[in-house]
N, C-alpha and C. Protein backbone atom coordinates (compact mmCIF):
# COMPACT_ATOMS: atom_id res chain seq x y z
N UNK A 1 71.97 12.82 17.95
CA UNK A 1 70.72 12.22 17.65
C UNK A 1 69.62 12.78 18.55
N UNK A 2 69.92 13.33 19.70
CA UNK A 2 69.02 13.72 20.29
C UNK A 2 68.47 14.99 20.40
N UNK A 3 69.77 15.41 19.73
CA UNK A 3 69.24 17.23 19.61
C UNK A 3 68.18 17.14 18.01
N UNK A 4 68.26 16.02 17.08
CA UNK A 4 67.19 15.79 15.93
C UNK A 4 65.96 15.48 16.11
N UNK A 5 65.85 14.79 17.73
CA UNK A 5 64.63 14.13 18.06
C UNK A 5 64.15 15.74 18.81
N UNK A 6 64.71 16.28 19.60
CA UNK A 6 63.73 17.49 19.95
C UNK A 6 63.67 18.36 18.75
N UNK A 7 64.39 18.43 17.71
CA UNK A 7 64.09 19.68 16.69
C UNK A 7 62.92 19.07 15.84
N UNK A 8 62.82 17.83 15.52
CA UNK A 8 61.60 17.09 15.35
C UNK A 8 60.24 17.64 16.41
N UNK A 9 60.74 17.29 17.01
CA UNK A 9 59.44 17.77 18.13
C UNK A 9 58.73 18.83 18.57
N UNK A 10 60.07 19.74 18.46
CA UNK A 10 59.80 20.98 18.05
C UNK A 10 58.81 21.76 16.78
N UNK A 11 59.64 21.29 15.54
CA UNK A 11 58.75 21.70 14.26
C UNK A 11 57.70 21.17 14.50
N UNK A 12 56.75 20.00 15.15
CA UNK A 12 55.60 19.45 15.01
C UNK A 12 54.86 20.08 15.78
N UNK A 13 55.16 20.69 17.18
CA UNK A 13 54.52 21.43 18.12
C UNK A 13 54.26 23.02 17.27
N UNK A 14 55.44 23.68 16.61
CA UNK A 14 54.87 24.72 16.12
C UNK A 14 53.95 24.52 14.92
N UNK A 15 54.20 23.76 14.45
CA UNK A 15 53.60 23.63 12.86
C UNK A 15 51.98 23.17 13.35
N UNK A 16 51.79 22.38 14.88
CA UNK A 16 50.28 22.51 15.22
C UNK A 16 49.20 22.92 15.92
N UNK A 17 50.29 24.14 16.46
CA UNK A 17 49.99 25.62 16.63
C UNK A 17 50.14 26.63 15.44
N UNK A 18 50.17 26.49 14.99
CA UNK A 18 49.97 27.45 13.46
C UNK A 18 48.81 26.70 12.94
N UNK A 19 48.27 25.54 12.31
CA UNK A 19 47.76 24.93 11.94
C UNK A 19 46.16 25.20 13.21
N UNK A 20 46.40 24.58 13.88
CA UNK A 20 44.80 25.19 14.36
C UNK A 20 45.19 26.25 14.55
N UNK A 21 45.77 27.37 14.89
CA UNK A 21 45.39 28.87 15.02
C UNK A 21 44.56 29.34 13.49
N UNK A 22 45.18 28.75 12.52
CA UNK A 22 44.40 29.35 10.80
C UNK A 22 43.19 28.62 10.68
N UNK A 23 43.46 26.96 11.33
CA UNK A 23 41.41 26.50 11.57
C UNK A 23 40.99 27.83 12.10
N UNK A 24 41.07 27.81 12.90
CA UNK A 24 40.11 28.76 14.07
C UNK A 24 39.84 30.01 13.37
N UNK A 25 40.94 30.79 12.79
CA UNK A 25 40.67 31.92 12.12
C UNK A 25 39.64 31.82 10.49
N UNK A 26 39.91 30.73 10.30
CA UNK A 26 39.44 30.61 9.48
C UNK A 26 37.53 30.03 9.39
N UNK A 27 37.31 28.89 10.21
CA UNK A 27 36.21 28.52 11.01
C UNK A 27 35.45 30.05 11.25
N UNK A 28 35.77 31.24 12.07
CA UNK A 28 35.48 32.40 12.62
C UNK A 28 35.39 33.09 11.11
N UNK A 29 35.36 33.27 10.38
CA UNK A 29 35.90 33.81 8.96
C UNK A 29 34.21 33.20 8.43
N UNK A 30 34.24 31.86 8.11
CA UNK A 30 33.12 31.46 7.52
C UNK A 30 31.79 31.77 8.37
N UNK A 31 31.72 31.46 9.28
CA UNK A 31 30.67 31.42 10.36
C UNK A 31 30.14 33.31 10.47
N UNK A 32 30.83 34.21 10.10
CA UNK A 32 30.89 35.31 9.96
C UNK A 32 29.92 35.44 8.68
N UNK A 33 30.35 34.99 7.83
CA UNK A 33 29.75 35.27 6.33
C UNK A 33 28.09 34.72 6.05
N UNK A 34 28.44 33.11 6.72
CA UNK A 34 27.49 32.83 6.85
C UNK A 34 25.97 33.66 7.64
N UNK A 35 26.38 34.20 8.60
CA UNK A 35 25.17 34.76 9.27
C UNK A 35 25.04 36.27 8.82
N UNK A 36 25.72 36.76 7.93
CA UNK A 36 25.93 37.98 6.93
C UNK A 36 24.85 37.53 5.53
N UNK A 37 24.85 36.64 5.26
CA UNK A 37 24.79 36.26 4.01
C UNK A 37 23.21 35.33 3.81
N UNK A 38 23.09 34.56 4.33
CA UNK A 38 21.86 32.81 4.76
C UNK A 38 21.20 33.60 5.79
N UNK A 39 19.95 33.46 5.78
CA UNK A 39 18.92 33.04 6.79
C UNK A 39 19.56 31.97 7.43
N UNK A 40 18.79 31.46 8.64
CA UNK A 40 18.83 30.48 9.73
C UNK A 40 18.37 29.25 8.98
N UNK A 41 17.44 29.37 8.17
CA UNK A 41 16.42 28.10 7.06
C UNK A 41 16.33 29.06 5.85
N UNK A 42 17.31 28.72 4.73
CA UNK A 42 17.07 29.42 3.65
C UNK A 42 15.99 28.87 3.02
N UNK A 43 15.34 27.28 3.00
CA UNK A 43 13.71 27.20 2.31
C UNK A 43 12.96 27.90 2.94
N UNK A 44 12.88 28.40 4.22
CA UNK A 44 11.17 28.95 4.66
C UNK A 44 11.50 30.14 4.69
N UNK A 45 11.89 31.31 3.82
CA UNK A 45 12.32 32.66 3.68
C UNK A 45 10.63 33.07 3.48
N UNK A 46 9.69 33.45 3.67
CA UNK A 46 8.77 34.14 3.32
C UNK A 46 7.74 33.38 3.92
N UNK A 47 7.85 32.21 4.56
CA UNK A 47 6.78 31.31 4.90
C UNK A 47 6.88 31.43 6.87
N UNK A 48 6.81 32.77 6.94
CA UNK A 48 6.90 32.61 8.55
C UNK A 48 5.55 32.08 9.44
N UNK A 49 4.21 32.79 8.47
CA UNK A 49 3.22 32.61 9.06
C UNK A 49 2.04 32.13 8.23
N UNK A 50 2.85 30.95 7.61
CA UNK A 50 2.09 30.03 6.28
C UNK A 50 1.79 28.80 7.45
N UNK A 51 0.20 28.53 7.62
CA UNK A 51 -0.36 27.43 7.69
C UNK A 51 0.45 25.84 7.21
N UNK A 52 0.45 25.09 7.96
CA UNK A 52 1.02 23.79 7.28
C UNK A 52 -0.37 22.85 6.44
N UNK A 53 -0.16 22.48 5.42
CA UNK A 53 -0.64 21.83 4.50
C UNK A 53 -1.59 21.02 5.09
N UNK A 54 -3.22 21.00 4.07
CA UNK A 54 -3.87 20.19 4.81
C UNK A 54 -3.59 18.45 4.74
N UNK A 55 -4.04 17.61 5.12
CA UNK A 55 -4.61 18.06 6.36
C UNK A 55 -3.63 17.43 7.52
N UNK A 56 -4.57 18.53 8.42
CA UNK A 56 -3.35 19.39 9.63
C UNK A 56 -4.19 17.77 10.83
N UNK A 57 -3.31 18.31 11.93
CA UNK A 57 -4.40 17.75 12.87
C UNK A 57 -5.79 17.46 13.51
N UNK A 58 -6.25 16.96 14.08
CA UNK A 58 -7.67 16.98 14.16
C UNK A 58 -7.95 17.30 15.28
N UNK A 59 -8.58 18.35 16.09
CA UNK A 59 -9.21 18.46 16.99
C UNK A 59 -10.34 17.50 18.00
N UNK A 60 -10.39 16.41 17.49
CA UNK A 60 -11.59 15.72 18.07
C UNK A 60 -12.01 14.94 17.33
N UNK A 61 -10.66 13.38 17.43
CA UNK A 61 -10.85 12.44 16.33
C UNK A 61 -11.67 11.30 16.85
N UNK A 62 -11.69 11.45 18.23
CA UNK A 62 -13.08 10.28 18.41
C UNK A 62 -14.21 11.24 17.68
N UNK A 63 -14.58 11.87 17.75
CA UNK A 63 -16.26 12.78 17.30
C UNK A 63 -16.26 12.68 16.11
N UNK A 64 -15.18 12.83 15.40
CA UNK A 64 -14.87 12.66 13.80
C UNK A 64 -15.51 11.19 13.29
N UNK A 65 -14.74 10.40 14.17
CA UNK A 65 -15.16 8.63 13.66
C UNK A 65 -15.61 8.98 13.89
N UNK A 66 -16.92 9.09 14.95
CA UNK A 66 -17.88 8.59 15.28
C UNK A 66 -19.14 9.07 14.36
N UNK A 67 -18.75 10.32 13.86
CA UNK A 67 -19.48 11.10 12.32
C UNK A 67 -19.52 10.17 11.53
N UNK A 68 -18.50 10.35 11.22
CA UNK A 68 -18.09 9.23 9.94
C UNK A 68 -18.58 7.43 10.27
N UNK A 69 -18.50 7.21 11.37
CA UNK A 69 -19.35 5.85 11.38
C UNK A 69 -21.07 5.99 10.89
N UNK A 70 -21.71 6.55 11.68
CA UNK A 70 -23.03 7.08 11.40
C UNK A 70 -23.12 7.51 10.23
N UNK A 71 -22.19 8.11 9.58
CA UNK A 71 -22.45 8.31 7.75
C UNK A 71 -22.89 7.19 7.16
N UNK A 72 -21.64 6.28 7.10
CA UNK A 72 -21.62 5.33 6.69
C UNK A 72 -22.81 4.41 7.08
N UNK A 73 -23.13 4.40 8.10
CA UNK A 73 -23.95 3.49 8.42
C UNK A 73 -25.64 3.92 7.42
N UNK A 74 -25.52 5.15 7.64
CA UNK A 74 -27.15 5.74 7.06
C UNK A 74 -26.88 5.74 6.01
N UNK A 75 -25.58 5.32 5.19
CA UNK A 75 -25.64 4.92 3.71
C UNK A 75 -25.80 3.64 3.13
N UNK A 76 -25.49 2.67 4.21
CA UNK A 76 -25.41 1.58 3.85
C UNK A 76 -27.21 0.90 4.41
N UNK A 77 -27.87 1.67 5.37
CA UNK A 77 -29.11 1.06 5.19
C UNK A 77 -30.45 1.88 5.02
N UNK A 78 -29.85 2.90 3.94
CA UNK A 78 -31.14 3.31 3.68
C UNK A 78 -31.31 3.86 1.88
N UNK A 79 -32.08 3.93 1.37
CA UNK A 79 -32.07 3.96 -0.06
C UNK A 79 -31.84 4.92 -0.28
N UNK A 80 -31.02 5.38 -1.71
CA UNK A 80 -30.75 6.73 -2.05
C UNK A 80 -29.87 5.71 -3.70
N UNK A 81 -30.00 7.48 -4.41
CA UNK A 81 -29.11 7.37 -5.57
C UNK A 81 -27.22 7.13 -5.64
N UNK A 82 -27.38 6.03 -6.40
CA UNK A 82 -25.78 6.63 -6.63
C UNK A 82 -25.06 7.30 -7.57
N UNK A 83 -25.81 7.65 -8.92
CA UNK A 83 -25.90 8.40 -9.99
C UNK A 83 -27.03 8.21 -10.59
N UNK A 84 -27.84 9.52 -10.64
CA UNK A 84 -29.16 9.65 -10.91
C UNK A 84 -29.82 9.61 -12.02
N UNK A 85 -28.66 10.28 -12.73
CA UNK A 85 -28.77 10.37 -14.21
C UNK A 85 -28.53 9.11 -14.72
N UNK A 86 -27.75 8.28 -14.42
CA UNK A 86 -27.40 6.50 -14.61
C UNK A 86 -28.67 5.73 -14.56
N UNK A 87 -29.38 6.38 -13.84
CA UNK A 87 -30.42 5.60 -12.89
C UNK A 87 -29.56 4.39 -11.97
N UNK A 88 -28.77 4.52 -11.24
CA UNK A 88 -27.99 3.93 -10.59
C UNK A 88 -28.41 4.00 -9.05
N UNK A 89 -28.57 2.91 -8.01
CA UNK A 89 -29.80 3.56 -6.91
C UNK A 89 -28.70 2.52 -5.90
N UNK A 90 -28.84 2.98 -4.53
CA UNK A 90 -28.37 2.17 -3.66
C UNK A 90 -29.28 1.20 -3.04
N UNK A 91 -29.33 0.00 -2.15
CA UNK A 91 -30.40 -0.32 -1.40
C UNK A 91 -29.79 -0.88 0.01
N UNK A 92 -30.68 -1.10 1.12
CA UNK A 92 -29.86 -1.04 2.15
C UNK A 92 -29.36 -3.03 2.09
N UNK A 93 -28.58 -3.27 3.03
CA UNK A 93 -27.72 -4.68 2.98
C UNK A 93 -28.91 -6.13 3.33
N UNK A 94 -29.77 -5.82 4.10
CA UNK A 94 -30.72 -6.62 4.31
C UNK A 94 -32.04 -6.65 3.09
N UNK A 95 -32.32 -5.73 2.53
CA UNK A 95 -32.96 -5.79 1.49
C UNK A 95 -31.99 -6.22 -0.19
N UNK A 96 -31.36 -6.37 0.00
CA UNK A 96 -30.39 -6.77 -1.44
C UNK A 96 -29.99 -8.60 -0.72
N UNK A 97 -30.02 -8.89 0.62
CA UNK A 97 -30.07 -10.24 0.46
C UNK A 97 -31.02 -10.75 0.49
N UNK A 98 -31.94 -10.09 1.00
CA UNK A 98 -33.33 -10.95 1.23
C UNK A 98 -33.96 -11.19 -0.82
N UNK A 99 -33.24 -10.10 -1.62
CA UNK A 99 -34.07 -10.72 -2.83
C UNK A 99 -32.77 -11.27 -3.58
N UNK A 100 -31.90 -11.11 -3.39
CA UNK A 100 -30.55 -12.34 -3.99
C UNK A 100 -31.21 -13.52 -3.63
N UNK A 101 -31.55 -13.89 -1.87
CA UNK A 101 -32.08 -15.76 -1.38
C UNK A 101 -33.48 -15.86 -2.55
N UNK A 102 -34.68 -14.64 -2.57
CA UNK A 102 -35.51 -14.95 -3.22
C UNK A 102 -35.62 -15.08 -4.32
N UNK A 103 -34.12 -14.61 -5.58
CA UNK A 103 -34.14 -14.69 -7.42
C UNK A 103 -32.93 -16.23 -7.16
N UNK A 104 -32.54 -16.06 -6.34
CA UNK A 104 -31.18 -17.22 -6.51
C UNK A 104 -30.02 -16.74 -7.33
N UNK A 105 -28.81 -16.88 -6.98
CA UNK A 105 -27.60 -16.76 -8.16
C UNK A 105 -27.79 -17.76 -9.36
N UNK A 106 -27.33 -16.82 -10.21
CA UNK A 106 -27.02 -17.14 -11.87
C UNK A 106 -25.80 -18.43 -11.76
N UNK A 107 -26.28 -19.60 -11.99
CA UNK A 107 -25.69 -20.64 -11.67
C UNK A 107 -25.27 -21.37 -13.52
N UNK A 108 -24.03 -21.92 -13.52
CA UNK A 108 -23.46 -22.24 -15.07
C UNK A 108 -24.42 -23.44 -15.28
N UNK A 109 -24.79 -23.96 -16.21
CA UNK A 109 -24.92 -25.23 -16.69
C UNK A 109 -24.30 -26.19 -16.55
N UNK A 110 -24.86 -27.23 -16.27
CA UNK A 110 -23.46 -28.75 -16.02
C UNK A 110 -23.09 -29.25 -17.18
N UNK A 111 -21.91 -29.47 -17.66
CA UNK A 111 -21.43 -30.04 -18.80
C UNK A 111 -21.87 -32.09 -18.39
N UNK A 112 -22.40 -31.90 -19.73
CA UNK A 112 -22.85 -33.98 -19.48
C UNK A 112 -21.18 -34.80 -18.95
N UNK A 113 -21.44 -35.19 -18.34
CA UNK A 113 -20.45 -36.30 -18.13
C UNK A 113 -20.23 -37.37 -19.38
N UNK A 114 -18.28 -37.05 -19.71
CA UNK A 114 -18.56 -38.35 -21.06
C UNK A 114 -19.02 -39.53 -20.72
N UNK A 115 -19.07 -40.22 -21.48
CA UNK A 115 -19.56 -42.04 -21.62
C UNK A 115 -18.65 -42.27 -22.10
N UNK A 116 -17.31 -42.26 -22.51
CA UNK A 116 -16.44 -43.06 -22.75
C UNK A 116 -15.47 -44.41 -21.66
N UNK A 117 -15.71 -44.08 -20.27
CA UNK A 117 -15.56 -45.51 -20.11
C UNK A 117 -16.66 -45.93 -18.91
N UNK A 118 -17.03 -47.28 -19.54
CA UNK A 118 -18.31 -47.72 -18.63
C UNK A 118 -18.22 -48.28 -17.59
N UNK A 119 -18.04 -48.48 -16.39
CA UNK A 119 -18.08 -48.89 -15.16
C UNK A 119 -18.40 -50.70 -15.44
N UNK A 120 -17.85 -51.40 -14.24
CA UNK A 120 -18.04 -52.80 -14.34
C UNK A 120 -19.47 -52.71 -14.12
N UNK A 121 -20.17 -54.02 -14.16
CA UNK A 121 -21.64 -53.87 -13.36
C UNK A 121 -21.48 -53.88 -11.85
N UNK A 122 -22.51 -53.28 -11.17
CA UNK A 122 -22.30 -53.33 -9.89
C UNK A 122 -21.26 -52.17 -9.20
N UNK A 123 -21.07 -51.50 -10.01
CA UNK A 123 -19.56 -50.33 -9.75
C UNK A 123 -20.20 -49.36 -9.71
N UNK A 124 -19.65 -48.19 -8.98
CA UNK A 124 -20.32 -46.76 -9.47
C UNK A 124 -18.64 -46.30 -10.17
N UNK A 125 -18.93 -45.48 -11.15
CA UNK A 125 -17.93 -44.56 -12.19
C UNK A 125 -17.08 -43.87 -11.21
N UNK A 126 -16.00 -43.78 -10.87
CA UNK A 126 -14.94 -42.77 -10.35
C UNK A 126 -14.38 -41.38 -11.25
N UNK A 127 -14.33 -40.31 -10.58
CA UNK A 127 -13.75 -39.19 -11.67
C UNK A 127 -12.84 -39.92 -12.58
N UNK A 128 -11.84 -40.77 -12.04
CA UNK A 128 -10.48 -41.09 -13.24
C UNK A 128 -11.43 -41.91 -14.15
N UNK A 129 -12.14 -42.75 -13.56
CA UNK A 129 -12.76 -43.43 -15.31
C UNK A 129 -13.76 -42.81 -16.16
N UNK A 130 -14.12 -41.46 -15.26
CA UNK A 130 -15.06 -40.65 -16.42
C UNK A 130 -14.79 -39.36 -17.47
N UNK A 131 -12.94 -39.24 -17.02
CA UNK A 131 -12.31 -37.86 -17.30
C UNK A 131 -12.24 -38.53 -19.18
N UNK A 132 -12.00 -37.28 -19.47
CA UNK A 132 -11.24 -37.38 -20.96
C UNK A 132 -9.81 -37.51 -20.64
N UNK A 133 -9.05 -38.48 -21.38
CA UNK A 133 -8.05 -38.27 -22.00
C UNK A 133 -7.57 -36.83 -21.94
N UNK A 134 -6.56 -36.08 -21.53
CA UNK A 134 -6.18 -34.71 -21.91
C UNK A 134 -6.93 -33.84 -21.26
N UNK A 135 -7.48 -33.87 -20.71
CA UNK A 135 -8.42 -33.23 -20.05
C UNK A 135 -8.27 -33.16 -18.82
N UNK A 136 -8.13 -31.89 -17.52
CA UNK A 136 -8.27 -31.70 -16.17
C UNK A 136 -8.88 -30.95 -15.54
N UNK A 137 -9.28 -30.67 -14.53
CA UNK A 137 -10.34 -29.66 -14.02
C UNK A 137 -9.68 -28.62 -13.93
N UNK A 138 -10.34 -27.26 -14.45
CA UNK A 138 -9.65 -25.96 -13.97
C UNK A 138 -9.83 -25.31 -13.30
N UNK A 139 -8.64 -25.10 -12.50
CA UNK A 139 -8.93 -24.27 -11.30
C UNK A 139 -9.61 -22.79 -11.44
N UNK A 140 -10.20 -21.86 -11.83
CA UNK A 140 -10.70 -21.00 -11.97
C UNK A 140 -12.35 -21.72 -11.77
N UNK A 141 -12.72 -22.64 -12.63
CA UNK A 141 -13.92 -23.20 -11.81
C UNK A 141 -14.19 -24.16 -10.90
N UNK A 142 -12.90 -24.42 -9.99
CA UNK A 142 -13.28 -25.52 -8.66
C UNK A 142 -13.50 -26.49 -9.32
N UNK A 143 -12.98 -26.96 -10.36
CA UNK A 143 -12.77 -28.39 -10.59
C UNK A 143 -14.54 -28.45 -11.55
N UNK A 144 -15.47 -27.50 -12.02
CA UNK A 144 -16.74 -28.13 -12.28
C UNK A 144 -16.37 -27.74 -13.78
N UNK A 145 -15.84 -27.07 -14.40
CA UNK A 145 -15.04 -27.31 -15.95
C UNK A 145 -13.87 -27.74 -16.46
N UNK A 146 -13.65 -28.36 -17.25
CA UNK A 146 -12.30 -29.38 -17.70
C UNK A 146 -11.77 -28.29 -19.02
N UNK A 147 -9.99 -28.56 -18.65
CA UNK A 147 -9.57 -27.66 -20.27
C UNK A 147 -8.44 -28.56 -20.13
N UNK A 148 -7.94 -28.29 -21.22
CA UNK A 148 -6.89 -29.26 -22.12
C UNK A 148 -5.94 -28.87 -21.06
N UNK A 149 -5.11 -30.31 -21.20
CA UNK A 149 -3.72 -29.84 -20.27
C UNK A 149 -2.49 -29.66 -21.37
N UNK A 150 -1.91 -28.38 -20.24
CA UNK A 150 -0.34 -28.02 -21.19
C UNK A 150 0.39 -29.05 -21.35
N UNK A 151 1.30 -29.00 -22.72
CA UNK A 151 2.12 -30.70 -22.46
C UNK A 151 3.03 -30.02 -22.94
């Protein structure tokens, strides 16, 4: 039994020395072909001294905002077109409120309040005794128009 346990031990020791010796030869085999055969980066074959896509970095991104703030700003308060041919015109932010406060917003009409139920004397009317039947405020107008409720 014991001369089976070293011939066991035996075949496993050679069989894994043969076994990585043909990795290795073989590993050395590919790695060969490969640097015969592939570039280092087979996508960038022709792109050695291609610019990267804009946009790239910025040289001087405080100075940039700070362009770009001042754009903005001399657009937003001073008059100019926004399509000319439209007749489409900009105006600056203090002159577009000062005549919004002076025309007023386009405000809806009040729907009459029903009369269907009359208050005791001496009472003032509560929303529940002045609603319709079927009727609730809709949220799209803050409660100041009523539409049928889903049932």
């Amino acid at each position: 039994m014991g001369s089976v346990r070293i011939a066991i031990g035996l075949w496993l020791a050679i069989s894994a020395a043969v076994i990585s010796a043909g990795m290795g030869l073989l590993f050395g085999l590919f790695v060969k072909q490969s640097e015969e055969t592939n570039p280092e980066y087979p996508l960038a074959t022709g792109q050695e001294h291609r610019l990267p896509a804009a946009p790239r970095l910025q040289q001087f991104p405080g100075n940039e905002f700070v362009d770009f703030r001042a754009h903005e700003q001399a657009i937003l308060q001073n008059y100019g077109y926004v399509n000319k041919e439209a007749g489409v015109v900009r105006i600056p932010i203090a002159e577009a409120m000062r005549r919004v406060v002076e025309s007023g917003l386009p405000v809806r009409a009040q729907q009459p309040a029903p009369a269907s139920a009359e208050p005791a004397p001496g009472k003032e009317a509560t929303p529940q005794q002045t609603e319709t039947p079927g009727l609730m405020p809709a949220d799209s107008s803050a409660g100041r128009t009523m539409e049928r409720r889903r049932q």
